[in-house]
N, C-alpha and C. Protein backbone atom coordinates (compact mmCIF):
# COMPACT_ATOMS: atom_id res chain seq x y z
N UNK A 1 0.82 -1.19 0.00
CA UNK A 1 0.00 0.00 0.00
C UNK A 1 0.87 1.26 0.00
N UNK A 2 2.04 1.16 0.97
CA UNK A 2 2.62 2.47 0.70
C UNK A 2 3.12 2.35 -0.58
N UNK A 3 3.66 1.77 -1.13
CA UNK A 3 4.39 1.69 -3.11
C UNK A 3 3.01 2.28 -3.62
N UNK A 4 1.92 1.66 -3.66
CA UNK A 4 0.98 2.57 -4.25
C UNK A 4 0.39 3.57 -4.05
N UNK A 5 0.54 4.39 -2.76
CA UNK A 5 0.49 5.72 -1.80
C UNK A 5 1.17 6.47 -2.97
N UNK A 6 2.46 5.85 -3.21
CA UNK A 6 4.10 6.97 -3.84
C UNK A 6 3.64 6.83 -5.10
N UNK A 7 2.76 5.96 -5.76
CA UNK A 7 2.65 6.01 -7.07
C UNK A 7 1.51 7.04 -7.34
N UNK A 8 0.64 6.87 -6.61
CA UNK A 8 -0.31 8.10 -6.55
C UNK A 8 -0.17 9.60 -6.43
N UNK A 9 0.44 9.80 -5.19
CA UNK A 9 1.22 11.19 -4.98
C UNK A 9 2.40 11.31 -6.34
N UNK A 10 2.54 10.40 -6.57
CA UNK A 10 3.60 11.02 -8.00
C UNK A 10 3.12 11.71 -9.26
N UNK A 11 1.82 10.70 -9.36
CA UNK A 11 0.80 11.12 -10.50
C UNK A 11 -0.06 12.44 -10.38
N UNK A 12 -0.37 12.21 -9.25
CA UNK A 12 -0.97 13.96 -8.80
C UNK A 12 0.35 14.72 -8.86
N UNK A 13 1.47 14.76 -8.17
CA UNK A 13 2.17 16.20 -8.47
C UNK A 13 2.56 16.16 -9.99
N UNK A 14 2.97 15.43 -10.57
CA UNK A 14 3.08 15.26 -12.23
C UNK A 14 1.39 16.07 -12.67
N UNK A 15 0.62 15.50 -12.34
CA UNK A 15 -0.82 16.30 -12.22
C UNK A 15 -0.75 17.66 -12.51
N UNK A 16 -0.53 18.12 -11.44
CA UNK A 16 -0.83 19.58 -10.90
C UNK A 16 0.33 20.18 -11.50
N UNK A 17 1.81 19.75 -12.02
CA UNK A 17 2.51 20.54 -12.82
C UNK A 17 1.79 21.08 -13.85
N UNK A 18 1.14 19.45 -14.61
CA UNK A 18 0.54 20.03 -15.94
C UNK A 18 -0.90 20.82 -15.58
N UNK A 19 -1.40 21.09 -14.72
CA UNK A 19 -2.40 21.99 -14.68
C UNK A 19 -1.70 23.25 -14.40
N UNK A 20 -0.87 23.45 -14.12
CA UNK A 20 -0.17 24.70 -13.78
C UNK A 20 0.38 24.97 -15.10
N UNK A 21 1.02 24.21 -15.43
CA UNK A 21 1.77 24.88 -17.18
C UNK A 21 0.57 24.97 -17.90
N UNK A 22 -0.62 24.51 -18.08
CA UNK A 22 -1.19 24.85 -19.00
C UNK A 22 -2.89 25.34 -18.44
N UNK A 23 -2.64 25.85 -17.41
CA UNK A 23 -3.50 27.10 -16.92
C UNK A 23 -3.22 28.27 -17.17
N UNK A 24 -4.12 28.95 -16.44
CA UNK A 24 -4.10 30.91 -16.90
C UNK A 24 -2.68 31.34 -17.11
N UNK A 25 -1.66 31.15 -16.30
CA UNK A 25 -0.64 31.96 -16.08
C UNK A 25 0.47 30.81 -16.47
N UNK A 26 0.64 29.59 -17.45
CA UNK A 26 0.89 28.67 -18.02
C UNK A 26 1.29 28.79 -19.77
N UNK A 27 1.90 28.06 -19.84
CA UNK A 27 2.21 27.95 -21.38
C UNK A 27 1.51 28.56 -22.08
N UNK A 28 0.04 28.75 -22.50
CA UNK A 28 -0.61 29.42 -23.38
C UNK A 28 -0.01 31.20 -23.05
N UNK A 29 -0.09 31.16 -21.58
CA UNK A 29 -0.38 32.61 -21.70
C UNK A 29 0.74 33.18 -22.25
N UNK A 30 1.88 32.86 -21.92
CA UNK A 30 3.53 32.57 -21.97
C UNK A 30 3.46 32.99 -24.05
N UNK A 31 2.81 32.15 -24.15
CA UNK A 31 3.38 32.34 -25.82
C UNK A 31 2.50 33.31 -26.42
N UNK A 32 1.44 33.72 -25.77
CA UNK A 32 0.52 34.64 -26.60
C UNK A 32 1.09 35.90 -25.95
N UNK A 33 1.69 36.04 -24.66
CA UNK A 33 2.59 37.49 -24.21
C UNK A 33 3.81 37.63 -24.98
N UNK A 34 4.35 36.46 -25.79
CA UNK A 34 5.72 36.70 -26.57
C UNK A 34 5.32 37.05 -27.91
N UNK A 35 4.60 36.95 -28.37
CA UNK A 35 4.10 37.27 -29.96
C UNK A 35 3.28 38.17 -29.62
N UNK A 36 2.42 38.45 -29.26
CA UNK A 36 1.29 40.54 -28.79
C UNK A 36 3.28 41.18 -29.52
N UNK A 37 3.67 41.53 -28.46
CA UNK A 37 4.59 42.55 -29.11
C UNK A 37 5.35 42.41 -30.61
N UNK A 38 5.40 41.30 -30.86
CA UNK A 38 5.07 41.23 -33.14
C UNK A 38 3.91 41.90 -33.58
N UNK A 39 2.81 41.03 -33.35
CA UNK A 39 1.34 41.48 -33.80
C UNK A 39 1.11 42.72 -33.59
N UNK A 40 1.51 43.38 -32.35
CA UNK A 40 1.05 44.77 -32.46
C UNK A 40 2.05 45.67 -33.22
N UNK A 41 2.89 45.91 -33.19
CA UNK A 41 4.20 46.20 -33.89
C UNK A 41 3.52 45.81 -35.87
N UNK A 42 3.49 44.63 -35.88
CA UNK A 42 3.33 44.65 -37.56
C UNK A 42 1.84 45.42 -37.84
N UNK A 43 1.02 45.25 -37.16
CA UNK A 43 -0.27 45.48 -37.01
C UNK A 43 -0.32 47.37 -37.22
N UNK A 44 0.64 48.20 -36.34
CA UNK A 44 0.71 49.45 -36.26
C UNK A 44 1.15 49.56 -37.50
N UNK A 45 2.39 48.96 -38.12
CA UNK A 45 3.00 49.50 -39.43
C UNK A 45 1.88 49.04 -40.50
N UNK A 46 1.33 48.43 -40.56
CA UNK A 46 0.18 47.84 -41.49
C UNK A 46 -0.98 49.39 -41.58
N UNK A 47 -1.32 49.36 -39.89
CA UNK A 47 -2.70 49.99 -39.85
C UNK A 47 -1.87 51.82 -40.59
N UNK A 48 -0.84 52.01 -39.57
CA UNK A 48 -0.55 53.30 -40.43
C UNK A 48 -0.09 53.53 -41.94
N UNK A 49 0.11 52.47 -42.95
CA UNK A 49 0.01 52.53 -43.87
C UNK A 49 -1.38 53.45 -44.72
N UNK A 50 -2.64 52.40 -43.85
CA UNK A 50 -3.97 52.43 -43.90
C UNK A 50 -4.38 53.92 -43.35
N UNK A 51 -4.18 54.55 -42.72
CA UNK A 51 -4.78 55.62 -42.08
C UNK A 51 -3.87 57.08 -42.27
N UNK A 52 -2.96 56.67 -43.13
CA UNK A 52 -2.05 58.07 -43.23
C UNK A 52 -1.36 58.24 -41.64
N UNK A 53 -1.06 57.54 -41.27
CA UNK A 53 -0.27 57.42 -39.78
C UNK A 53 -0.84 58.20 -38.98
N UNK A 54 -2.80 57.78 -39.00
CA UNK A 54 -3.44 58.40 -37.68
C UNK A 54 -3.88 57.76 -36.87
N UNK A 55 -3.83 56.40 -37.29
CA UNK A 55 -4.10 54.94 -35.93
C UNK A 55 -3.38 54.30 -36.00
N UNK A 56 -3.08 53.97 -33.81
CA UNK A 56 -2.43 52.61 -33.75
C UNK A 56 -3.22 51.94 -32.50
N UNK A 57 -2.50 50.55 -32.73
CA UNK A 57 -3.16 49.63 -31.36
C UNK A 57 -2.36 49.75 -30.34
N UNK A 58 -3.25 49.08 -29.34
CA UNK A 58 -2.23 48.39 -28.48
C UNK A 58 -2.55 47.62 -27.52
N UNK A 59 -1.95 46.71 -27.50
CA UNK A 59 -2.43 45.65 -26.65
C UNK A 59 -2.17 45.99 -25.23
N UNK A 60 -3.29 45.43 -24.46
CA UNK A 60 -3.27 45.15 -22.84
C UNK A 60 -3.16 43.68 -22.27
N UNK A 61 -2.23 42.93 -21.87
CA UNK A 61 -2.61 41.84 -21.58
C UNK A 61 -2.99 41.70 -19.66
N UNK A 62 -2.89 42.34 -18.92
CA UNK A 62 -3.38 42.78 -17.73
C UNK A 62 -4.14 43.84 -16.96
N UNK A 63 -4.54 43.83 -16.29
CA UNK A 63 -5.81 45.13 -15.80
C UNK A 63 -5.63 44.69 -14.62
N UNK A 64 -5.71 45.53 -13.77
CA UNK A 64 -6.23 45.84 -12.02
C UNK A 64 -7.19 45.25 -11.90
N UNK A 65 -7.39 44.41 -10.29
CA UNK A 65 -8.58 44.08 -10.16
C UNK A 65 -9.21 45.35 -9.79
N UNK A 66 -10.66 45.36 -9.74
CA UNK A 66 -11.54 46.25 -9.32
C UNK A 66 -11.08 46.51 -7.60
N UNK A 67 -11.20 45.45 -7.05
CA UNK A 67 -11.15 45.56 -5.35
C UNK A 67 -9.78 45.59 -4.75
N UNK A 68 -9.07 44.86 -5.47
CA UNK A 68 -7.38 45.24 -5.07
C UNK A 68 -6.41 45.62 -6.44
N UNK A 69 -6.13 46.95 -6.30
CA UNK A 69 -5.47 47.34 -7.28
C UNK A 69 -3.94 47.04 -7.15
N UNK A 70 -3.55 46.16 -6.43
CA UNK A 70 -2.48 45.65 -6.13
C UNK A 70 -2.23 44.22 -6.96
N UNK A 71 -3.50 43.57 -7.01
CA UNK A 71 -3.21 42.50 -8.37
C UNK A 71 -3.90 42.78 -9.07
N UNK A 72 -3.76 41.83 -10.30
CA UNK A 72 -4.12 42.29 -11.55
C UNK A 72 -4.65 40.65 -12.25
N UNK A 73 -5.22 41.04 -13.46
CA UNK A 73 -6.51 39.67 -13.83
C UNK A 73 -5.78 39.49 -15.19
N UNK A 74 -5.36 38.50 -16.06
CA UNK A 74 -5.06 38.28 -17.43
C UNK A 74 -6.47 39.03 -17.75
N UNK A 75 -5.86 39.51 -19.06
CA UNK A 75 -7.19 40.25 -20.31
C UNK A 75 -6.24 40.40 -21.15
N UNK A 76 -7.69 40.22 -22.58
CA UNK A 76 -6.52 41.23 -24.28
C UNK A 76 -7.23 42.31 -24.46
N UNK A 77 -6.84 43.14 -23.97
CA UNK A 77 -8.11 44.72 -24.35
C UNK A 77 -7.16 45.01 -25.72
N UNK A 78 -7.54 45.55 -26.38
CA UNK A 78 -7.32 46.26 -27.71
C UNK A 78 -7.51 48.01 -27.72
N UNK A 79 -6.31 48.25 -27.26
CA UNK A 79 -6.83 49.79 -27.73
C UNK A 79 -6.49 50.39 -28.65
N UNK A 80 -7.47 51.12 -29.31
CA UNK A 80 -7.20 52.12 -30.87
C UNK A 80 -7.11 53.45 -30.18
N UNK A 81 -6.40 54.13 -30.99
CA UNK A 81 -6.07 55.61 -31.12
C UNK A 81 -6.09 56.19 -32.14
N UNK A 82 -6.27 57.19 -32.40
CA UNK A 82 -6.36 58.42 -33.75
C UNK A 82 -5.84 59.53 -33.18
N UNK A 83 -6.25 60.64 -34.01
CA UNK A 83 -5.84 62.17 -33.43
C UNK A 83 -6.79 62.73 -32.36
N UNK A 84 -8.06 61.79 -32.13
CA UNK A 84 -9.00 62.42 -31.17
C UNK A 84 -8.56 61.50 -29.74
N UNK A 85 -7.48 60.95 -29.66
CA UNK A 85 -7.20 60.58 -28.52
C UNK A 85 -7.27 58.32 -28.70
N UNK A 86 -7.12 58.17 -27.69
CA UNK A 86 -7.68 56.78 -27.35
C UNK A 86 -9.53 56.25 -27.08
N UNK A 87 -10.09 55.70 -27.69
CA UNK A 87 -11.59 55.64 -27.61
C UNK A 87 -11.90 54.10 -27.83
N UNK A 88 -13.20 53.57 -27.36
CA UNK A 88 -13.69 52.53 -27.69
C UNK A 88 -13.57 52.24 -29.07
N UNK A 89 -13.55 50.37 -29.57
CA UNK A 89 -13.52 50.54 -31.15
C UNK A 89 -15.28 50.49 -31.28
N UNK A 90 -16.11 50.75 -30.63
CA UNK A 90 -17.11 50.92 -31.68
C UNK A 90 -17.44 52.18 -31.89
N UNK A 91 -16.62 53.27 -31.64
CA UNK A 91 -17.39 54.48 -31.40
C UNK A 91 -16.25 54.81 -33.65
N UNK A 92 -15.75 53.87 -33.72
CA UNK A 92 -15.23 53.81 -35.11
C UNK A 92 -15.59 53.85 -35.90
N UNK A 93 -15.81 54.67 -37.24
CA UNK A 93 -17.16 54.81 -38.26
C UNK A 93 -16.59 53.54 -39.11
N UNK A 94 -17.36 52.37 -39.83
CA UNK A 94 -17.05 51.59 -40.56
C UNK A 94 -16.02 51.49 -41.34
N UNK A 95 -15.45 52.57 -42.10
CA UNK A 95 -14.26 52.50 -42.37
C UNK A 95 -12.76 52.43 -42.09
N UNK A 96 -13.39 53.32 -40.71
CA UNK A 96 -11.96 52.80 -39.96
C UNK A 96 -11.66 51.72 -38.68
N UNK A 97 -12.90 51.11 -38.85
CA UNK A 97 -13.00 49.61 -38.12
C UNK A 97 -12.37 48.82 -39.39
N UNK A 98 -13.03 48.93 -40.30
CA UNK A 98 -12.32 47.90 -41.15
C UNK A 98 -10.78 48.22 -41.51
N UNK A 99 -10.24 49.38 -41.33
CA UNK A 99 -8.66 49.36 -41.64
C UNK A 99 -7.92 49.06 -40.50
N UNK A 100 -9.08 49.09 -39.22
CA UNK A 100 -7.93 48.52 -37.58
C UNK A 100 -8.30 46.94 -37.74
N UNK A 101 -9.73 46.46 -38.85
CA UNK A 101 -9.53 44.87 -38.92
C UNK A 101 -8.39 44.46 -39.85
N UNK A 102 -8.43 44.98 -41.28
CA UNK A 102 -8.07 44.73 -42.03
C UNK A 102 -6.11 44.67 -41.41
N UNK A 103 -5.34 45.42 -41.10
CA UNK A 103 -4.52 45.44 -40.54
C UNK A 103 -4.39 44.05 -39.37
N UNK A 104 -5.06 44.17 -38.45
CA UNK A 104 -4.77 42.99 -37.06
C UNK A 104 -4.99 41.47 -38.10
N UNK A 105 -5.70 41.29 -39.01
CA UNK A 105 -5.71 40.24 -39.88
C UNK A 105 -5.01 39.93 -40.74
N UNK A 106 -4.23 41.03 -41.08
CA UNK A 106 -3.12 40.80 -42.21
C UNK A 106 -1.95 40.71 -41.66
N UNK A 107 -1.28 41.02 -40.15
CA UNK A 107 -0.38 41.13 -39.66
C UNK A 107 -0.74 39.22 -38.23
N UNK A 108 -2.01 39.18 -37.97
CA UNK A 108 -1.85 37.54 -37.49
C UNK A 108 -1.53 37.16 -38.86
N UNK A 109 -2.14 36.62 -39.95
CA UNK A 109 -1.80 35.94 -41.15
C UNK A 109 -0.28 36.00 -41.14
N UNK A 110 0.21 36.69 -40.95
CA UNK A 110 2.39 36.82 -40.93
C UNK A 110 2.61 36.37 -40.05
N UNK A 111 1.88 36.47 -38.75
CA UNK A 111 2.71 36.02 -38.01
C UNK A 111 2.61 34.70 -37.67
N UNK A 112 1.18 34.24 -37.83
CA UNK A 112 1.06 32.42 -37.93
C UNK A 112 1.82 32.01 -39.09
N UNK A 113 2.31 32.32 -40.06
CA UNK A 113 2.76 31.52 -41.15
C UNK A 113 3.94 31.52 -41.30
N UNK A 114 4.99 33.01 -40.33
CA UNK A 114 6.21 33.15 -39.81
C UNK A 114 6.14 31.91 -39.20
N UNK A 115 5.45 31.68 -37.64
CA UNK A 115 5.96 30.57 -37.03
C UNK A 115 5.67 29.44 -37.46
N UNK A 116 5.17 29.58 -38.51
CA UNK A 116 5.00 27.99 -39.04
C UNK A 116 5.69 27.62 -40.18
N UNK A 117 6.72 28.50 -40.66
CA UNK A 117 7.89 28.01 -41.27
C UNK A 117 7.79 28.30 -42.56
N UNK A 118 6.24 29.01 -42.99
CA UNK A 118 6.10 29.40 -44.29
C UNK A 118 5.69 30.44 -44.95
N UNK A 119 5.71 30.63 -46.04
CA UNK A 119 5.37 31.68 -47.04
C UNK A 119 3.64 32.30 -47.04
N UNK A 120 3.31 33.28 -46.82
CA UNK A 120 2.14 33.77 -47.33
C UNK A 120 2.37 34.20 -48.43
N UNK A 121 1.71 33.36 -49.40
CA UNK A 121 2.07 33.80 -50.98
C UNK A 121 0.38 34.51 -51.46
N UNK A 122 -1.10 33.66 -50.43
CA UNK A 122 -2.23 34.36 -51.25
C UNK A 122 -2.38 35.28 -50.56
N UNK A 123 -3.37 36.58 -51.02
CA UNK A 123 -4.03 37.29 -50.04
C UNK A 123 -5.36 37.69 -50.66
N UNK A 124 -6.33 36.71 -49.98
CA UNK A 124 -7.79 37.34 -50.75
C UNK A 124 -8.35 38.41 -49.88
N UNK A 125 -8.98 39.55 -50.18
CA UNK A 125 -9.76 40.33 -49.99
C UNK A 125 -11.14 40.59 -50.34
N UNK A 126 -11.86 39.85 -49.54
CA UNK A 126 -13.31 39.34 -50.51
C UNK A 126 -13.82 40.89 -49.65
N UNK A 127 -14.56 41.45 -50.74
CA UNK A 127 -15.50 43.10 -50.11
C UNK A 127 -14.65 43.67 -49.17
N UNK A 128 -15.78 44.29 -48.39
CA UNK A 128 -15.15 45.31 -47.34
C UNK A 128 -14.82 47.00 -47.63
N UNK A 129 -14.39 47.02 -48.71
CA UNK A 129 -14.34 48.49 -49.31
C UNK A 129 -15.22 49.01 -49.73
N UNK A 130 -16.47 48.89 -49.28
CA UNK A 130 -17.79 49.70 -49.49
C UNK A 130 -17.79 50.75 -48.27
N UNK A 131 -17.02 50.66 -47.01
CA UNK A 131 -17.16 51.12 -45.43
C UNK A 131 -16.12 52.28 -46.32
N UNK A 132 -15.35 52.29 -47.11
CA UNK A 132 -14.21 53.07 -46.97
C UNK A 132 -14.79 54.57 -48.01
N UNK A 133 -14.57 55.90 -47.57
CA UNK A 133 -14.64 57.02 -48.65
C UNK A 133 -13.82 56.72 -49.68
N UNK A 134 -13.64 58.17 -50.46
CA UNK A 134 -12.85 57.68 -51.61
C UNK A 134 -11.05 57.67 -50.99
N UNK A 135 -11.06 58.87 -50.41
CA UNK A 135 -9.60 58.67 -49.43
C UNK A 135 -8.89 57.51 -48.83
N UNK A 136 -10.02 56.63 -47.91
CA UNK A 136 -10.28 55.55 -47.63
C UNK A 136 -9.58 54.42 -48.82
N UNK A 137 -10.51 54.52 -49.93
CA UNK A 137 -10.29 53.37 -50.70
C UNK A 137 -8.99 53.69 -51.21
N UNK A 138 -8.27 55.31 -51.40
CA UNK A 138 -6.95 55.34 -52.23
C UNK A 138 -5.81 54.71 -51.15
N UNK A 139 -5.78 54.54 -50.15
CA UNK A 139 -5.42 54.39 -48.80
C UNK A 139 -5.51 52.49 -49.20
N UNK A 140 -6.14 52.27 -49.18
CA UNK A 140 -5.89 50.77 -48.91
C UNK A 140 -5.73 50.41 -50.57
N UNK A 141 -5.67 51.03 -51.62
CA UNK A 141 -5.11 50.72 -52.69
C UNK A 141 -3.89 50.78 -52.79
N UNK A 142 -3.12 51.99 -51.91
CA UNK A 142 -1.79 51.93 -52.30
C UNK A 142 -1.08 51.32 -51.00
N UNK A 143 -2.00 50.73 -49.93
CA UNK A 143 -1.34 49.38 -48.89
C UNK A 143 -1.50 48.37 -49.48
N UNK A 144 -2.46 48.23 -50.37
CA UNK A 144 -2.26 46.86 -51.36
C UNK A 144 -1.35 46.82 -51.99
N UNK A 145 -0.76 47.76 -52.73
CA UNK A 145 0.08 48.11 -53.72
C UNK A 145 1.73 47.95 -53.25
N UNK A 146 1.80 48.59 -51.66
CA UNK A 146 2.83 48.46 -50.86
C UNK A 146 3.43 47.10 -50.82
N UNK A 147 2.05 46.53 -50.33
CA UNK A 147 2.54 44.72 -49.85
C UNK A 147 2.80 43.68 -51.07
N UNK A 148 2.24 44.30 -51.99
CA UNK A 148 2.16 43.31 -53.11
C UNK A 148 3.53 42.59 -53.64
N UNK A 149 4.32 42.65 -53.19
CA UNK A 149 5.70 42.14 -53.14
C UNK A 149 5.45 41.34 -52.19
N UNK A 150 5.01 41.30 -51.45
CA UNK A 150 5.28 40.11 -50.16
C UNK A 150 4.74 39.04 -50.39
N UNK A 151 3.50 38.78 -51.84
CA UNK A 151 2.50 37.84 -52.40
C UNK A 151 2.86 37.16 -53.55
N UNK A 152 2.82 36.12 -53.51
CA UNK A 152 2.57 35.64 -55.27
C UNK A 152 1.46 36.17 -56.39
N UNK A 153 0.44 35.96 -55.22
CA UNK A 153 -1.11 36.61 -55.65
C UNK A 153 -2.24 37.16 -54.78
N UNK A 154 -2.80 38.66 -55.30
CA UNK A 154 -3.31 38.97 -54.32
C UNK A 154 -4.91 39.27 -55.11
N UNK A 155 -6.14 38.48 -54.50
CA UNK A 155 -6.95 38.94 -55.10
C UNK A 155 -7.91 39.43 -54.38
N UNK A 156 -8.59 40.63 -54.92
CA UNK A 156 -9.87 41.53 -54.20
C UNK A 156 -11.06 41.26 -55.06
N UNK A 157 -11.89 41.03 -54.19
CA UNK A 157 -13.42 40.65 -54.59
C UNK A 157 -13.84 42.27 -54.62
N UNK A 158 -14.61 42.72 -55.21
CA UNK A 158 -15.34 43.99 -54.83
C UNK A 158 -16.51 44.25 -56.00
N UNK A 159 -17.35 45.43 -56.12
CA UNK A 159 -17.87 45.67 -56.92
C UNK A 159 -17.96 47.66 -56.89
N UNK A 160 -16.94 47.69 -56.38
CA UNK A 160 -16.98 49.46 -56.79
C UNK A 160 -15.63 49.52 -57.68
N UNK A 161 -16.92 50.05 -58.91
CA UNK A 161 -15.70 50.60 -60.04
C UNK A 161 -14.53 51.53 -59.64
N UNK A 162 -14.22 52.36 -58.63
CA UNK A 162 -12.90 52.71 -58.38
C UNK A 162 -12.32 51.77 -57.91
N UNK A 163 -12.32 51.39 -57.27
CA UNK A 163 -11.06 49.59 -56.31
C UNK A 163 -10.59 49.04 -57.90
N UNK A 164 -11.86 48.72 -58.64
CA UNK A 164 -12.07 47.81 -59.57
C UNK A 164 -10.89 48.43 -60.66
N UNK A 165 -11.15 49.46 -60.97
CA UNK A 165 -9.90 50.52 -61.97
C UNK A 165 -8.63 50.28 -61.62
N UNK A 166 -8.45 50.05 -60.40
CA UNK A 166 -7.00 50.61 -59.67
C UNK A 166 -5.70 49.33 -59.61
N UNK A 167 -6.51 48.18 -60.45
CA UNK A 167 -5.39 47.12 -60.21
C UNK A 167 -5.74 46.78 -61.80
N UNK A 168 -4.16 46.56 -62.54
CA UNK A 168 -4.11 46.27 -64.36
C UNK A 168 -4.68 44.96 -64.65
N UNK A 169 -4.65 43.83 -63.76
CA UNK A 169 -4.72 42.39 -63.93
C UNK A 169 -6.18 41.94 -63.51
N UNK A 170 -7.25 42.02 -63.86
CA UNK A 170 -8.66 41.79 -63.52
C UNK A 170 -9.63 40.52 -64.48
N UNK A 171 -9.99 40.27 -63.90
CA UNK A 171 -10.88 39.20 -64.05
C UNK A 171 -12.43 39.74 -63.69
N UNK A 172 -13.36 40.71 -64.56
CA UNK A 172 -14.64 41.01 -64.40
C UNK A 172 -15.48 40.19 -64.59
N UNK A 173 -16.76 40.15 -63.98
CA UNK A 173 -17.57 38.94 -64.41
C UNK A 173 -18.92 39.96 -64.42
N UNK A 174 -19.20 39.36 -65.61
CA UNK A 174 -20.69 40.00 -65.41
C UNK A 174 -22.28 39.31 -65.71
N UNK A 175 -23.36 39.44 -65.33
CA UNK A 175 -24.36 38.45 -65.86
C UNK A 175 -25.23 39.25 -66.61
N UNK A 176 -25.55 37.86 -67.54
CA UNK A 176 -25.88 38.01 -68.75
C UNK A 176 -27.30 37.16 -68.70
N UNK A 177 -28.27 37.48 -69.69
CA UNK A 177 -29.11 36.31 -70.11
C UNK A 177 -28.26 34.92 -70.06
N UNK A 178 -27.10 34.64 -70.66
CA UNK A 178 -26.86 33.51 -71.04
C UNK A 178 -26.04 33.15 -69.75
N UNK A 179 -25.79 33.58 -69.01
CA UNK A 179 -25.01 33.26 -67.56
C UNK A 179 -24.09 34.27 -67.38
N UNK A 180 -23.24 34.17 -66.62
CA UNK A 180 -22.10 34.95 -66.08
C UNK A 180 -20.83 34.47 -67.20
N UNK A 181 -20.61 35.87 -67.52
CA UNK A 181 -19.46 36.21 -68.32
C UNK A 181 -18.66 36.41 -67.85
N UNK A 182 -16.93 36.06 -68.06
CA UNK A 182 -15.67 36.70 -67.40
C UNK A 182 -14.89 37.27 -68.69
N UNK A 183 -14.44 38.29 -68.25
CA UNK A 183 -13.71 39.05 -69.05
C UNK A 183 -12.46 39.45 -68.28
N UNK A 184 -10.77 39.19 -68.91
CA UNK A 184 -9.78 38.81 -68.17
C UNK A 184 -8.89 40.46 -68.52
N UNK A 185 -8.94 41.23 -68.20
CA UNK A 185 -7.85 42.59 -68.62
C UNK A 185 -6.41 42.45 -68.19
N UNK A 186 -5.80 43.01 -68.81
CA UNK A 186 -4.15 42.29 -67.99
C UNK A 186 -3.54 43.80 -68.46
């Protein structure tokens, strides 16, 4: 009985290591606090591409408790900024929610495919540039235009004839009585 006492107590503290490494303050948290400072970093150079260098993020991965401001609770708050200061993201008019998404999505996409040993060669952009003015849309035409070296192929879904003008290599489709037509411009 005691040999199986020691085999037990072995298995529980072996136990409770692995609940400890891979609890709150454990391996996950560990690797998502070492990559935030990439993501936000590529994410800022991305988004200020997008905004004429008037937004950036920034990550929070801790906050005060309410009752003891002496410890503090894991969190990912996200904060945006512009020239009117730091503000909630919904108080963001559609267009420039989509250039603080469009950015945090194009900069995880690098950085999962950094650590995973490979190339981001596609980049689809299905819509989304309906939220943007015309400023807006020249703005993420010439961040498309920026990155487009970093792609093999980059394709945008859209249906506003300015986006649509602004890239030489297009594939239009249009419907017809007889079905949907493609017409290839290069």
């Amino acid at each position: 009985q005691q040999r199986q006492l020691g085999v037990v107590q072995q298995r529980q503290r072996v136990y409770q290591e692995l609940a400890q490494a891979f609890g709150p303050r454990g391996i996950p948290t560990m690797m998502m606090e070492n990559a935030l400072p990439q993501l936000e970093a590529e994410t800022n150079r991305l988004l200020g591409r997008l905004s004429g260098h008037q937004m950036h993020v920034r990550f929070v991965t801790q906050r005060p408790k309410k009752l003891d401001s002496q410890k503090s609770i894991g969190t990912l708050d996200i904060f945006i900024a512009d020239a009117q200061g730091t503000r909630p993201y919904e108080t963001y008019s559609g267009g420039e929610a989509f250039r603080v998404n469009f950015a945090l999505r194009l900069a995880l996409a690098r950085l999962l495919a950094q650590r995973s040993g490979l190339a981001l060669e596609l980049l689809i952009i299905d819509e989304g540039f309906a939220s943007q003015d015309e400023a807006g849309c020249d703005r993420l035409i010439a961040a498309i235009n920026a990155i487009a070296s970093d792609f093999s192929c980059i394709l945008t879904v859209t249906h506003l004839p300015h986006l649509r003008q602004a890239f030489p290599a297009r594939i239009d489709v249009m419907k017809t009585e007889q079905g949907s037509q493609l017409a290839l411009s290069f």
